[in-house]
Structures are given as structure tokens and as C-alpha cells.
C-alpha atoms as a PDB file:
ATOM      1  CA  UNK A   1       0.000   0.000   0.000  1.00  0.00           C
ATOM      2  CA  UNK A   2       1.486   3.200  -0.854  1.00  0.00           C
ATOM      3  CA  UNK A   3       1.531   6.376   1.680  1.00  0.00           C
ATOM      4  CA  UNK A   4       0.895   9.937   0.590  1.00  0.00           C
ATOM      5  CA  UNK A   5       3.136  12.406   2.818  1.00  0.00           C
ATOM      6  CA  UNK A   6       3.630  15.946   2.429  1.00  0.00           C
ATOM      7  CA  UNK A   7       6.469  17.975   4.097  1.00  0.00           C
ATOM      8  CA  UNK A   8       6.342  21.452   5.310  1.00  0.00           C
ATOM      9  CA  UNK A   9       7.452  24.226   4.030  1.00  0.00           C
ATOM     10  CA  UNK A  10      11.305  24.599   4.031  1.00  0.00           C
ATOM     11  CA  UNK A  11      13.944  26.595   2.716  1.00  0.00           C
ATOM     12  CA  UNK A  12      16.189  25.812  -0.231  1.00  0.00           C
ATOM     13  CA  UNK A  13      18.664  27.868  -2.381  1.00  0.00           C
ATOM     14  CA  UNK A  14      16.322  30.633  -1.769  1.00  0.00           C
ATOM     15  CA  UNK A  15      13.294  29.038  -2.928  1.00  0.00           C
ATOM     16  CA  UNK A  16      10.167  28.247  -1.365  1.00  0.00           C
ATOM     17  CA  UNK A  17       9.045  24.297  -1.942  1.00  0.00           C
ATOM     18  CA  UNK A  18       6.598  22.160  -0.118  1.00  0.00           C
ATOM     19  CA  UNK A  19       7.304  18.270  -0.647  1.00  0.00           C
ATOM     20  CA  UNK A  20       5.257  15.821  -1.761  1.00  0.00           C
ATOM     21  CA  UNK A  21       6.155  12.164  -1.843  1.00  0.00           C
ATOM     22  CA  UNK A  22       4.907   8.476  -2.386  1.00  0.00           C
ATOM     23  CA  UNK A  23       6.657   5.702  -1.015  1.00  0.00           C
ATOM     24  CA  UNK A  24       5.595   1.489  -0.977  1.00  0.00           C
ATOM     25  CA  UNK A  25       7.459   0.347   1.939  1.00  0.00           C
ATOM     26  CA  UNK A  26       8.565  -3.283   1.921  1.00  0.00           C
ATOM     27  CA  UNK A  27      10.938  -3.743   4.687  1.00  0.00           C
ATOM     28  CA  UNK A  28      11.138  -0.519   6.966  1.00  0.00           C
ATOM     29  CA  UNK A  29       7.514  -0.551   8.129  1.00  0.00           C
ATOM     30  CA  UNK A  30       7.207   3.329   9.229  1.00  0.00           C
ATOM     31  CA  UNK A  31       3.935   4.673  10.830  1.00  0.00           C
ATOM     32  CA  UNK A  32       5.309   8.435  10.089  1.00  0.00           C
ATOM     33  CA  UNK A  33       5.318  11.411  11.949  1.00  0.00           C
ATOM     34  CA  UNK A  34       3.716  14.477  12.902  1.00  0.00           C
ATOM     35  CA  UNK A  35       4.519  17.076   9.853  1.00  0.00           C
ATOM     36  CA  UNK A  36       3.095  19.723  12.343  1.00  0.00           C
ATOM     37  CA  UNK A  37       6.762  19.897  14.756  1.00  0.00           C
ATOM     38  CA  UNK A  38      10.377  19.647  13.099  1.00  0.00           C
ATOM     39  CA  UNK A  39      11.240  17.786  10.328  1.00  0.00           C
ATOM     40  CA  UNK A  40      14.948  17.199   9.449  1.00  0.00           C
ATOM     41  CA  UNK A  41      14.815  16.325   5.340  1.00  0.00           C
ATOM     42  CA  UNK A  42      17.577  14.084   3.756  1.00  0.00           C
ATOM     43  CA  UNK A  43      17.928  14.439   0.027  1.00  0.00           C
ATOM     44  CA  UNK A  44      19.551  10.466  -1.091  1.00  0.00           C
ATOM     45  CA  UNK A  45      21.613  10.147  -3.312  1.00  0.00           C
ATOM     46  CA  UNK A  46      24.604   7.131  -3.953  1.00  0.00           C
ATOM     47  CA  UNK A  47      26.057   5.752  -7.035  1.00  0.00           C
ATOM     48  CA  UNK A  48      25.141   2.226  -5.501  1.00  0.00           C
ATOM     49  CA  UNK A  49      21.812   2.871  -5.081  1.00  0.00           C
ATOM     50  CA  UNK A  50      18.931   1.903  -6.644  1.00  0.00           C
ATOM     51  CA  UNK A  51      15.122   2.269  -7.438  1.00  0.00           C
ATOM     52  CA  UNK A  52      13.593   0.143  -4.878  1.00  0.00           C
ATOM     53  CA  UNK A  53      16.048   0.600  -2.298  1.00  0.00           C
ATOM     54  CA  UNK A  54      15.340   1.390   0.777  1.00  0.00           C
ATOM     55  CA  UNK A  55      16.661   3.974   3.544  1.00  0.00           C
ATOM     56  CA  UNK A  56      15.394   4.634   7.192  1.00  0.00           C
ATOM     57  CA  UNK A  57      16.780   7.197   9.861  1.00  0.00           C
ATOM     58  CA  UNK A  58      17.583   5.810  13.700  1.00  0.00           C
ATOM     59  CA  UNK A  59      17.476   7.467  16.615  1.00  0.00           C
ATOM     60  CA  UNK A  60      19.700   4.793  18.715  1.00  0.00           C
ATOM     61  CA  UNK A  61      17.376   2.046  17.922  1.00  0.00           C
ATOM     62  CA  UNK A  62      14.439   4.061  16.972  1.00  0.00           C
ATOM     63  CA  UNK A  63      13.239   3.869  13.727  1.00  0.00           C
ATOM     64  CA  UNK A  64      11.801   8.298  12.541  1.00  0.00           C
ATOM     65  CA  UNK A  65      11.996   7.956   8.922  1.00  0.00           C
ATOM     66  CA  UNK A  66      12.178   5.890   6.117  1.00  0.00           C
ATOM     67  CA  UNK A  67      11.499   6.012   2.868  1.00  0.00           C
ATOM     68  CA  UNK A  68      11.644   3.910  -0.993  1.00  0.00           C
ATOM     69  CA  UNK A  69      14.198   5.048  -3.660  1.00  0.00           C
ATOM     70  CA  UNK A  70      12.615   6.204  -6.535  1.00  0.00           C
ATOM     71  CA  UNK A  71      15.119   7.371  -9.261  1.00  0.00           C
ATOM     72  CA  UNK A  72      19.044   8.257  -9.567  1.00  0.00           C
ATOM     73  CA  UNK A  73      18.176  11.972  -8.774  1.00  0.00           C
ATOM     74  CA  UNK A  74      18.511  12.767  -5.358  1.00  0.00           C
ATOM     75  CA  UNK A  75      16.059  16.065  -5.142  1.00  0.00           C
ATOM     76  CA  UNK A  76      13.039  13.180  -5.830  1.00  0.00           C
ATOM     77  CA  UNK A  77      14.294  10.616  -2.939  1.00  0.00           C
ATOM     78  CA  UNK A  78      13.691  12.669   0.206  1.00  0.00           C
ATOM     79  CA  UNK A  79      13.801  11.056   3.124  1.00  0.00           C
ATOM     80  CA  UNK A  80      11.159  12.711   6.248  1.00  0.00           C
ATOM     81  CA  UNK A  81      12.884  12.650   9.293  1.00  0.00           C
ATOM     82  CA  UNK A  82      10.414  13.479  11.988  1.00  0.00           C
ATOM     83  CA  UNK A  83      10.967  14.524  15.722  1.00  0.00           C
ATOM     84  CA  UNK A  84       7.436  13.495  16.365  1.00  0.00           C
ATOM     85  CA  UNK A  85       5.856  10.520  15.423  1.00  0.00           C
ATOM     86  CA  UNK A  86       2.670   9.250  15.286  1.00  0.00           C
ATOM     87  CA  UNK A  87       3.042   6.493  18.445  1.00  0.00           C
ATOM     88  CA  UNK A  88       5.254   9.413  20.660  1.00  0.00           C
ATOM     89  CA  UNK A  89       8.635  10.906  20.632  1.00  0.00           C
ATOM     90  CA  UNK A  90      10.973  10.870  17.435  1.00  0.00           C
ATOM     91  CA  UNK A  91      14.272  11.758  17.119  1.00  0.00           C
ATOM     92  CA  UNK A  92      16.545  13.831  19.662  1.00  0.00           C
ATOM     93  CA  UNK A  93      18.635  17.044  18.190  1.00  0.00           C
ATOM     94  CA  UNK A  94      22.417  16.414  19.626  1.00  0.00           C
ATOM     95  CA  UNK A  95      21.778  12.569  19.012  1.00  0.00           C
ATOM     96  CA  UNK A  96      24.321  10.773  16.101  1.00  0.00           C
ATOM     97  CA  UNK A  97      22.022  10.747  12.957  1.00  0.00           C
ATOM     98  CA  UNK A  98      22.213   6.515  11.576  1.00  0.00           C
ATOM     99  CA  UNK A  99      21.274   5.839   8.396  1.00  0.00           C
ATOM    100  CA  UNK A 100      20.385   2.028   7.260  1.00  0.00           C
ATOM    101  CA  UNK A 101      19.657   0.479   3.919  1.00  0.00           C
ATOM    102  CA  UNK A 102      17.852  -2.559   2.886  1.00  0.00           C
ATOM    103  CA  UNK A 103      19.505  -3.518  -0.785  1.00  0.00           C
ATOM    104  CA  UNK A 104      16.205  -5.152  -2.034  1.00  0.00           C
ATOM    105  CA  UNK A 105      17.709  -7.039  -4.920  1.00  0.00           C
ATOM    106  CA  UNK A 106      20.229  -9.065  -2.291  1.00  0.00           C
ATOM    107  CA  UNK A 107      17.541  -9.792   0.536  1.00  0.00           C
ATOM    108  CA  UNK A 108      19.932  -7.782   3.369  1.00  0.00           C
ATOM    109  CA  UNK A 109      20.275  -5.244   5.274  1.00  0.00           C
ATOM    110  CA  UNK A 110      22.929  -2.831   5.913  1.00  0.00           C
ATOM    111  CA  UNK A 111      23.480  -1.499   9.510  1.00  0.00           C
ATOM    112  CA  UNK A 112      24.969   2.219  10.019  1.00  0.00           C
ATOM    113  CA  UNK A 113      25.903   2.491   6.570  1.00  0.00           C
ATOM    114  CA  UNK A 114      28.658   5.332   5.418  1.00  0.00           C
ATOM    115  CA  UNK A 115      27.008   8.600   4.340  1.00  0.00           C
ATOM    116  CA  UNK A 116      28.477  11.907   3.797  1.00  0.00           C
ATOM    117  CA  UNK A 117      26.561  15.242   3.841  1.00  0.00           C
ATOM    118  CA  UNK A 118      27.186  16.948   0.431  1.00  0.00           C
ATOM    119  CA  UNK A 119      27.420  21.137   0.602  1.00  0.00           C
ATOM    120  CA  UNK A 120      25.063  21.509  -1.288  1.00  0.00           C
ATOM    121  CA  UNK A 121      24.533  25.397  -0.163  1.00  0.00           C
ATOM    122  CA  UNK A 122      25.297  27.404   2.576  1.00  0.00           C
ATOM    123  CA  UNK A 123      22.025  26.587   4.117  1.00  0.00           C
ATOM    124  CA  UNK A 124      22.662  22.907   4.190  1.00  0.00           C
ATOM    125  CA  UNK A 125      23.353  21.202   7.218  1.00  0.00           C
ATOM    126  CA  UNK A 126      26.616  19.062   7.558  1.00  0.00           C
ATOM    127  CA  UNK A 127      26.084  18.043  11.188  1.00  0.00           C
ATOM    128  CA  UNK A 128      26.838  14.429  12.094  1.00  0.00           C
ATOM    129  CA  UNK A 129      23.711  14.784  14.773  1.00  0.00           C
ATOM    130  CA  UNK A 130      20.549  15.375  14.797  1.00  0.00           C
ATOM    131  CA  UNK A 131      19.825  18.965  14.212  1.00  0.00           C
ATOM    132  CA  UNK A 132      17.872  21.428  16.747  1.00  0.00           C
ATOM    133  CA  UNK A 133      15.191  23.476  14.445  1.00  0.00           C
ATOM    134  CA  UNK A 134      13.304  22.869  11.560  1.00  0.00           C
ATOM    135  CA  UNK A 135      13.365  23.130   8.279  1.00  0.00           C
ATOM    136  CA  UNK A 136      16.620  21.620   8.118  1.00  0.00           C
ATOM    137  CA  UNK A 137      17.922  19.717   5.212  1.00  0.00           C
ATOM    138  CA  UNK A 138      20.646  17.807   4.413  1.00  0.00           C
ATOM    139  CA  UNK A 139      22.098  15.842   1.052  1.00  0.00           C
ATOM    140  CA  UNK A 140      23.219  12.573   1.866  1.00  0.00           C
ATOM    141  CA  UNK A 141      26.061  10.693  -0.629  1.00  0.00           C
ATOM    142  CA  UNK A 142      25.450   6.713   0.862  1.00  0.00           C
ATOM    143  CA  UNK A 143      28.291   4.075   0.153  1.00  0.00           C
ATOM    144  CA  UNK A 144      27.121   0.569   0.453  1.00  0.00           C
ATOM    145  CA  UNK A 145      30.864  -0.735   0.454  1.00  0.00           C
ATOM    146  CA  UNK A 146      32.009  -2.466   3.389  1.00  0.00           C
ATOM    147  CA  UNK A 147      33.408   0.143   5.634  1.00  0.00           C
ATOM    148  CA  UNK A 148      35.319  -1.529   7.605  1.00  0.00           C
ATOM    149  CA  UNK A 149      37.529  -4.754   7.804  1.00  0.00           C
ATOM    150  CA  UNK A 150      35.084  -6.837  10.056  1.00  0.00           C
ATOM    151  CA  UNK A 151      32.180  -6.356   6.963  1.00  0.00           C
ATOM    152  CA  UNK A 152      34.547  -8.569   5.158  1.00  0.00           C
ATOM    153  CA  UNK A 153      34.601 -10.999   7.904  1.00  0.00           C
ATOM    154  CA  UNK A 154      30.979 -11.563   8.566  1.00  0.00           C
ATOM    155  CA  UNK A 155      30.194 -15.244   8.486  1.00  0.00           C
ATOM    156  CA  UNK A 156      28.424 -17.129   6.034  1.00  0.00           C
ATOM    157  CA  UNK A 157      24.832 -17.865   7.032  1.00  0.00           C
ATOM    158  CA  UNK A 158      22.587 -19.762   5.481  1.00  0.00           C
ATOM    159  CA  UNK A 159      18.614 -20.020   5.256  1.00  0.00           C
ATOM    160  CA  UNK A 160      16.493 -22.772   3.519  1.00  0.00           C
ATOM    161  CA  UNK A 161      14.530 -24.009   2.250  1.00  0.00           C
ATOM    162  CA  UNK A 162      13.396 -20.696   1.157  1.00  0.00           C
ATOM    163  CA  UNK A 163      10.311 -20.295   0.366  1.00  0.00           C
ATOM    164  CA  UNK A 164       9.562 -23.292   3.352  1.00  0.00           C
ATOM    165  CA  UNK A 165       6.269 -24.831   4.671  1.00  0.00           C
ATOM    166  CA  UNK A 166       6.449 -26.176   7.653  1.00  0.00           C
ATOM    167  CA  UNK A 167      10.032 -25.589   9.047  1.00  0.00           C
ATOM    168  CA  UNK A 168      13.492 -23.386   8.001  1.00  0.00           C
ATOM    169  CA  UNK A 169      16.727 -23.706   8.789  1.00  0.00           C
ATOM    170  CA  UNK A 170      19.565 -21.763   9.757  1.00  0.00           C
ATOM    171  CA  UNK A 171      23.347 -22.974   8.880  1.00  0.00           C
ATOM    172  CA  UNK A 172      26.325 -20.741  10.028  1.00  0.00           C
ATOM    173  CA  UNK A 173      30.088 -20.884  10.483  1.00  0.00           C
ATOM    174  CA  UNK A 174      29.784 -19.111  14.319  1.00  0.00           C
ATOM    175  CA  UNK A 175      27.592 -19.485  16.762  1.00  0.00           C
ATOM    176  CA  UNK A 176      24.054 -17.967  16.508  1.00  0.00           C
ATOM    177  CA  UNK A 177      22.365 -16.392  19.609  1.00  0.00           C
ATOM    178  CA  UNK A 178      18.616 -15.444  18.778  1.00  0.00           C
ATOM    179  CA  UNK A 179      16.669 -15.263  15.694  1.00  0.00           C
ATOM    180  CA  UNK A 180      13.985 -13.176  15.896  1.00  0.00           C
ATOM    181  CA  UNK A 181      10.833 -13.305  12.794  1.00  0.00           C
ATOM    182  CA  UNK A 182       8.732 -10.139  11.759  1.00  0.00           C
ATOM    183  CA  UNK A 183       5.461 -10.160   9.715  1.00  0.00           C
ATOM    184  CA  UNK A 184       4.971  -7.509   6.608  1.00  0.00           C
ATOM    185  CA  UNK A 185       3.693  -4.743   9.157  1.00  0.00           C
ATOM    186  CA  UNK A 186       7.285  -5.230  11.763  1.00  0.00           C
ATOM    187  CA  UNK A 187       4.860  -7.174  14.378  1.00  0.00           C
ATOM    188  CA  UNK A 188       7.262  -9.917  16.594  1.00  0.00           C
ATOM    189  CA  UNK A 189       5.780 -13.484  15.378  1.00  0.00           C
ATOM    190  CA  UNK A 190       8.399 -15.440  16.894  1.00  0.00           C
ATOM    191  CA  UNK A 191      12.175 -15.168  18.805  1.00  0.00           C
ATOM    192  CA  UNK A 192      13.784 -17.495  19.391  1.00  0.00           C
ATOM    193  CA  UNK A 193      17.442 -17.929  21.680  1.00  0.00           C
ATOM    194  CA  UNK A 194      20.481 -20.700  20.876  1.00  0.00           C
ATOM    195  CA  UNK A 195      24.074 -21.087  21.434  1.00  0.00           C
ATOM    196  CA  UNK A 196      24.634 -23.733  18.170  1.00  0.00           C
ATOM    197  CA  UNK A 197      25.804 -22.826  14.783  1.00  0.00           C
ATOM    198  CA  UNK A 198      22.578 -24.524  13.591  1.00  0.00           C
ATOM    199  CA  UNK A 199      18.782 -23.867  14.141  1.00  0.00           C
ATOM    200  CA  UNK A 200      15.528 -25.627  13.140  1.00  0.00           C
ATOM    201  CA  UNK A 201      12.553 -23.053  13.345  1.00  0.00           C
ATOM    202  CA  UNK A 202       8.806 -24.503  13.098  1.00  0.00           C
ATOM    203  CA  UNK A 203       6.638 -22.291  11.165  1.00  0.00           C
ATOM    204  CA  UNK A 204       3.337 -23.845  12.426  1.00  0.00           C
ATOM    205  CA  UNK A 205       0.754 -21.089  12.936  1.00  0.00           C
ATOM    206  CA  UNK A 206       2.172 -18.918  11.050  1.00  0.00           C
ATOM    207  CA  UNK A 207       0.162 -17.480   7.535  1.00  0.00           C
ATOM    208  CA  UNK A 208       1.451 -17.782   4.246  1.00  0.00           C
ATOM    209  CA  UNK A 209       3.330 -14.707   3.282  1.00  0.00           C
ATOM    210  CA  UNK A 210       6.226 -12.613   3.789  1.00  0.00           C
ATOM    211  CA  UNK A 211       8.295 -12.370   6.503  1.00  0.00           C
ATOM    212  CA  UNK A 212      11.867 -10.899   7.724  1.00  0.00           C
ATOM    213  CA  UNK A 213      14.072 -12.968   9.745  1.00  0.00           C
ATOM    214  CA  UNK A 214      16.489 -11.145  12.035  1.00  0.00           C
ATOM    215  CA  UNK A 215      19.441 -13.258  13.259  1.00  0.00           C
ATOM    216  CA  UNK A 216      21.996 -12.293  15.696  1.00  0.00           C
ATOM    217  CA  UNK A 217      24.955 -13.178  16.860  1.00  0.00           C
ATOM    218  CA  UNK A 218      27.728 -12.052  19.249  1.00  0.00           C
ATOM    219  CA  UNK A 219      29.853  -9.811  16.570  1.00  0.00           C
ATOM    220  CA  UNK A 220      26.817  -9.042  13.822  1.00  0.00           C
ATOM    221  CA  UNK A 221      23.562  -8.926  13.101  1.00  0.00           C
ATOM    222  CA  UNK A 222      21.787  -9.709   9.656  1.00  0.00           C
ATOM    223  CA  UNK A 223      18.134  -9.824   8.212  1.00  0.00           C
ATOM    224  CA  UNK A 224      16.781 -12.259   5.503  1.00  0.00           C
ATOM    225  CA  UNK A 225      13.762 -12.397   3.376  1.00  0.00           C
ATOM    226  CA  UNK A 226      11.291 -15.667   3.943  1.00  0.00           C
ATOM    227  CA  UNK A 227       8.470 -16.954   2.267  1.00  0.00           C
ATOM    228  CA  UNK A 228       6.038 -19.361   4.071  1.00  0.00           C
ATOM    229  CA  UNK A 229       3.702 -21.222   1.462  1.00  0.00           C
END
């Protein structure tokens, strides 16, 4: 279902715009915010991304923005950032802004990915935190490179059968700790703790359909796409 959200009024190289967007949300499912109070905008751009990508905005582990990627020009993929959202509180100015990215086309998600501010104008904001006002904008170039050794050294994991029936299982070359399933909307449907390298998870009960299995262990953290038939 797509969502139909308009931004306020901000500022931009001297010109007065009010933002309009559409987004169809797959994997980040965001309930949005109140357009009323500040709004921090992030203009997306990356030479890695791509239309049906998506990017969301933490707070720490609190999830004020998200939003689909559209096309390769950044001034049409403008990620909301609200300080007030719909269930209570959104982000905090003086916080450290993360951005994460689900790469649709690989099934996985990428946690505190690199991003540098662009100056874009003098009126753009280059902060590394959340800013205090509003109105406040910010172009963001995103790398989805590994940046840092241990992203090369993330173990192999493995999920099938995929799509599965009645039971899925995890392989991996470390020890797992909890694997946690999400339904289409973010709701918890399952969790699950273990100290082996391998994991047999029933699906009984659950519907048909899409889900998003989070698995953790000690060092990382990845989510996969499953399909119950």
C-alpha cells in the first residue's frame, strides 16, 4: 500500500518548496510522523543505489523515517525525518544521525551504513547529529561498500529451504544467539534464543506470506527475506 506524505514548508537555495512524496514500503515498516513539529529532510543520493532501495533514519534504535528510492536523482528521494511521530517521541537534536539500507535485490540489510553530507549550499546542514530546528535539510552521498575490515569478515549464514512450509533452517560458520521473525507490518511473530551454529525453526501457525528474519549473533547482526507457502 502506498503512503501519501507531504512535508512542510522549508527553505532551499532561496526558494520556497513544499514536498510531496509516495513511497511502498517493503521492509522498513514506518507509521510516520507528525509534519506539524520539526522535520529534518535528507535528500539520497549514492552511485550504488537503486530504485527500490530502501533507507530509514535511527534514533539509537528508533526507527523516525524511512522512505523507498525512486530514481538516480537525489532532489526526488527525500527522506522525512520526523521529531514526532505518530506512536510518541521521534528523534533527539544532539543525538548521532544513523542511516540504514535494505539492498532489495540481495535480501539484506545494511546497519549504520557510510554517508556523507554533500554542501550543497550554505544553508545545508553538515552536522553528524541530529539537528535542533526545523526546516533543516541535508544531502546525503550513501556508500554501500564495506566500511570496515570486520564487513569482510561476517560469516556465512545460510537459510532454507526458502520459500519453506512447515520448518526453516539456519546454517552458520559461528555461533548464533537469537533469531527473531517479523510479519509484513514489523509485528514480533516469533524469537527465538540458541548457542549452536545450527537452528531448526517450526513455522506452524504462522500465515502464508512474507516475513523478515532477524538473526543475531555475538559480533553481527543480519536480516533475511522468507516466504512461508
Amino acid at each position: 500500500m502506498k503512503r501519501q506524505n507531504s512535508i512542510k514548508l522549508l527553505l532551499f537555495t532561496g526558494l520556497l518548496l513544499t514536498l510531496t512524496y509516495s513511497r511502498a514500503q517493503t521492509y522498513y515498516n514506518f507509521s510516520g510522523g507528525n509534519p506539524a513539529d520539526a522535520v529534518f529532510t535528507i535528500y539520497v543520493s549514492g552511485d550504488q543505489l537503486k530504485p527500490g532501495y530502501e533507507v530509514a533514519a535511527f534514533d539509537g534504535e528508533k526507527l523516525v523515517g524511512a522512505m523507498v528510492v525512486s530514481s538516480n536523482n537525489p532532489f526526488e528521494n527525500n527522506l522525512a525525518v520526523f521529531s514526532t511521530l505518530n506512536e510518541g517521541e521521534g528523534y533527539r537534536p544532539g543525538n548521532p544521525i544513523k542511516l540504514n539500507v535494505w539492498v532489495a535485490d540481495e535480501e539484506r540489510e545494511i546497519v549504520n551504513s557510510k554517508f556523507v553530507f554533500q554542501p550543497i549550499s550554505q544553508s545545508a546542514y553538515l552536522g553528524t547529529v541530529y539537528p535542533e530546528g526545523d526546516g533543516v535539510f541535508s544531502l546525503a552521498e550513501i556508500t554501500l561498500e564495506p566500511n570496515s575490515i570486520m564487513e569482510f569478515l561476517k560469516p556465512e549464514i545460510r537459510l532454507f529451504p526458502n520459500p519453506a512450509t512447515d520448518v526453516f533452517y539456519l546454517e552458520s560458520d559461528i555461533e548464533l544467539s537469537k533469531v527473531q521473525m517479523f510479519n509484513m507490518v514489523g509485528q514480533l511473530v516469533g524469537s527465538y534464543e540458541t548457542d549452536s551454529k545450527a537452528i531448526a525453526v517450526d513455522l506452524t501457525g504462522l500465515d502464508s506470506g512474507v516475513y523478515f528474519v532477524k538473526i543475531l549473533t555475538n559480533e553481527f547482526e543480519l536480516t533475511r527475506r522468507l516466504i512461508i507457502r
